[in-house]
C-alpha atoms as a PDB file:
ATOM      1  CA  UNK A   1      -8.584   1.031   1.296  1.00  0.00           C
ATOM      2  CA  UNK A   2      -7.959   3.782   4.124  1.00  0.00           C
ATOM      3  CA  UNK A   3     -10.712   2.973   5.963  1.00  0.00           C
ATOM      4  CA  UNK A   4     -10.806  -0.887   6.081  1.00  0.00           C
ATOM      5  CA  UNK A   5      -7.552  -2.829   4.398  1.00  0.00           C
ATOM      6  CA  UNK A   6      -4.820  -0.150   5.963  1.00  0.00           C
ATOM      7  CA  UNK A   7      -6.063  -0.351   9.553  1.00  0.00           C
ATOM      8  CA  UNK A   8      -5.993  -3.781   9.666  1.00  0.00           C
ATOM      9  CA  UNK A   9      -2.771  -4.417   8.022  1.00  0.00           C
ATOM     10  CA  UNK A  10      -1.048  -1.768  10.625  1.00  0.00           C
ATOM     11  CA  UNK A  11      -2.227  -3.856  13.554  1.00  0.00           C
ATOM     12  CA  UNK A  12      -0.896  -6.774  11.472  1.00  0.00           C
ATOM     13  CA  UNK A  13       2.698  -5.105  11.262  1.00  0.00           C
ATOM     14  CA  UNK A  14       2.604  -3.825  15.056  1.00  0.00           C
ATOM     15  CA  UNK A  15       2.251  -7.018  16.498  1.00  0.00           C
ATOM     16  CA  UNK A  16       4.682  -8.837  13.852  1.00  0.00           C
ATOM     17  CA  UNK A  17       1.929 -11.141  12.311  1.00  0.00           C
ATOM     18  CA  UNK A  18       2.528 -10.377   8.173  1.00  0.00           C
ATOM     19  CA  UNK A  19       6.068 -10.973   6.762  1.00  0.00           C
ATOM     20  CA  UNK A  20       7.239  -8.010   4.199  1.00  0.00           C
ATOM     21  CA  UNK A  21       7.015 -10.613   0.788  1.00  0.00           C
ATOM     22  CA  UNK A  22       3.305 -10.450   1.869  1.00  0.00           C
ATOM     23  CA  UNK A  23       2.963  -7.401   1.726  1.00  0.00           C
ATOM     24  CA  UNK A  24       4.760  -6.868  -1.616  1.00  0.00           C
ATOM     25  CA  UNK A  25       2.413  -9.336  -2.901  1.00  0.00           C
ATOM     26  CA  UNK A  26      -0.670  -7.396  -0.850  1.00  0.00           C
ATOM     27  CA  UNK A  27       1.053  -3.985  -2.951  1.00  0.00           C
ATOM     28  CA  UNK A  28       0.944  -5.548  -6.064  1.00  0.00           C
ATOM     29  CA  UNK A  29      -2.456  -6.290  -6.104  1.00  0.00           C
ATOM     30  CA  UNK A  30      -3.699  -3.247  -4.923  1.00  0.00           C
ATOM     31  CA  UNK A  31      -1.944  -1.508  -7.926  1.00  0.00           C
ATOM     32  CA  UNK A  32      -3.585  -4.322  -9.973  1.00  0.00           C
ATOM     33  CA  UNK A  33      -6.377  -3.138  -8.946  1.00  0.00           C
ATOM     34  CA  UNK A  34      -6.888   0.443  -8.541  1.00  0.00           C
ATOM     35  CA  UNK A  35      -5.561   0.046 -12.670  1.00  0.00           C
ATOM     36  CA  UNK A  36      -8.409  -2.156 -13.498  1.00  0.00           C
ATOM     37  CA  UNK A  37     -11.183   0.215 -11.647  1.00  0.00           C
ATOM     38  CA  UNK A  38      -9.603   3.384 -13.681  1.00  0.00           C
ATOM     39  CA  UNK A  39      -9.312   1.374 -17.216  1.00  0.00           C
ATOM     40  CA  UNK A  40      -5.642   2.210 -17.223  1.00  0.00           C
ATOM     41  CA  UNK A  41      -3.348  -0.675 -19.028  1.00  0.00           C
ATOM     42  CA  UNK A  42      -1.045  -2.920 -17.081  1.00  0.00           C
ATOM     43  CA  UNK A  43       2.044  -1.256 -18.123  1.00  0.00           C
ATOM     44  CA  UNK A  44       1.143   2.455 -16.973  1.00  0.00           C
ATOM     45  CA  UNK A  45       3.402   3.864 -13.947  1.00  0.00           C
ATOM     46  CA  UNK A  46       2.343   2.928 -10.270  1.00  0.00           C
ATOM     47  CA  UNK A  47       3.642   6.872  -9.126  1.00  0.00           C
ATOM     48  CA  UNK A  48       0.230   8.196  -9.237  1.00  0.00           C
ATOM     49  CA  UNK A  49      -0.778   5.656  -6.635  1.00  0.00           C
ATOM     50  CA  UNK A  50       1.608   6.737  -4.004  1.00  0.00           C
ATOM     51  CA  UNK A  51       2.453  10.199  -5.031  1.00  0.00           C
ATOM     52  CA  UNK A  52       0.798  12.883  -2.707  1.00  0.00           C
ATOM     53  CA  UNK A  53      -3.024  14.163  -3.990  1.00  0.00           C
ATOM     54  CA  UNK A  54      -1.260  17.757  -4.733  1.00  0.00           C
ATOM     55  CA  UNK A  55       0.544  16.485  -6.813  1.00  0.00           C
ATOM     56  CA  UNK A  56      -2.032  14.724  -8.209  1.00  0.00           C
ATOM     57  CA  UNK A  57      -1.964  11.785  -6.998  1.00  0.00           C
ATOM     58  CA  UNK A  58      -4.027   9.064  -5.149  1.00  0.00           C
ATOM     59  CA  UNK A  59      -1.580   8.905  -1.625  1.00  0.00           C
ATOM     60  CA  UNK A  60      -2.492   5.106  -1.127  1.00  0.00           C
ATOM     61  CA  UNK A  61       0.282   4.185   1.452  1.00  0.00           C
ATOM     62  CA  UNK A  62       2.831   1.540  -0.236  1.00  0.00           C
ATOM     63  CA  UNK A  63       2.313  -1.428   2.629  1.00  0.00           C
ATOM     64  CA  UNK A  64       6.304  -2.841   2.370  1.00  0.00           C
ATOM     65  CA  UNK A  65       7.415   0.556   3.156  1.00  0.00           C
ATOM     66  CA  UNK A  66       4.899   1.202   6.525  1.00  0.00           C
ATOM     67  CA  UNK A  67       5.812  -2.132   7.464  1.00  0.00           C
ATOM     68  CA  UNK A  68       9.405  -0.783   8.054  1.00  0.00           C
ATOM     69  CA  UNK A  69       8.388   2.307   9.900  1.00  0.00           C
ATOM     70  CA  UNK A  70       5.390   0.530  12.331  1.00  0.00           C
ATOM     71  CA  UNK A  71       8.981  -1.882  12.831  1.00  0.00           C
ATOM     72  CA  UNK A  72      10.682   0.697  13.943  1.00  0.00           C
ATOM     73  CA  UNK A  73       7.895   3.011  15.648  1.00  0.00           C
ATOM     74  CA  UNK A  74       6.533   0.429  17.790  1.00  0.00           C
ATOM     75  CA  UNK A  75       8.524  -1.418  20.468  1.00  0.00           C
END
């Protein structure tokens, strides 16, 4: 996800090419997801996906919320 998906959706958001319900759809199957590789049920919390990996976490970046900041950070 780093590596590949994240790259290419920040060039995405720089140059204005995705719209933000995209990307909440683009969020919601990444959670989707990373629940279905770790066997967790559909109803667990999405925290550990964002939260910080000292605190435990897996720090996957929540797209909707870098598509405000590349908005902002980039002219």
């Amino acid at each position: 996800i780093r590596s590949h998906l994240l790259p290419t959706i920040d060039y995405a958001l720089s140059s204005g090419m995705v719209t933000k319900p995209a990307l909440h759809d683009l969020d919601l199957s990444v959670r989707v997801a990373i629940k279905k590789i770790l066997g967790l049920p559909e109803w667990t919390n999405s925290d550990f996906i964002y939260a910080h990996r000292r605190a435990g976490g897996l720090a996957i970046p929540n797209a909707s919320t870098n598509a405000d900041i590349l908005t902002v950070a980039v002219p």
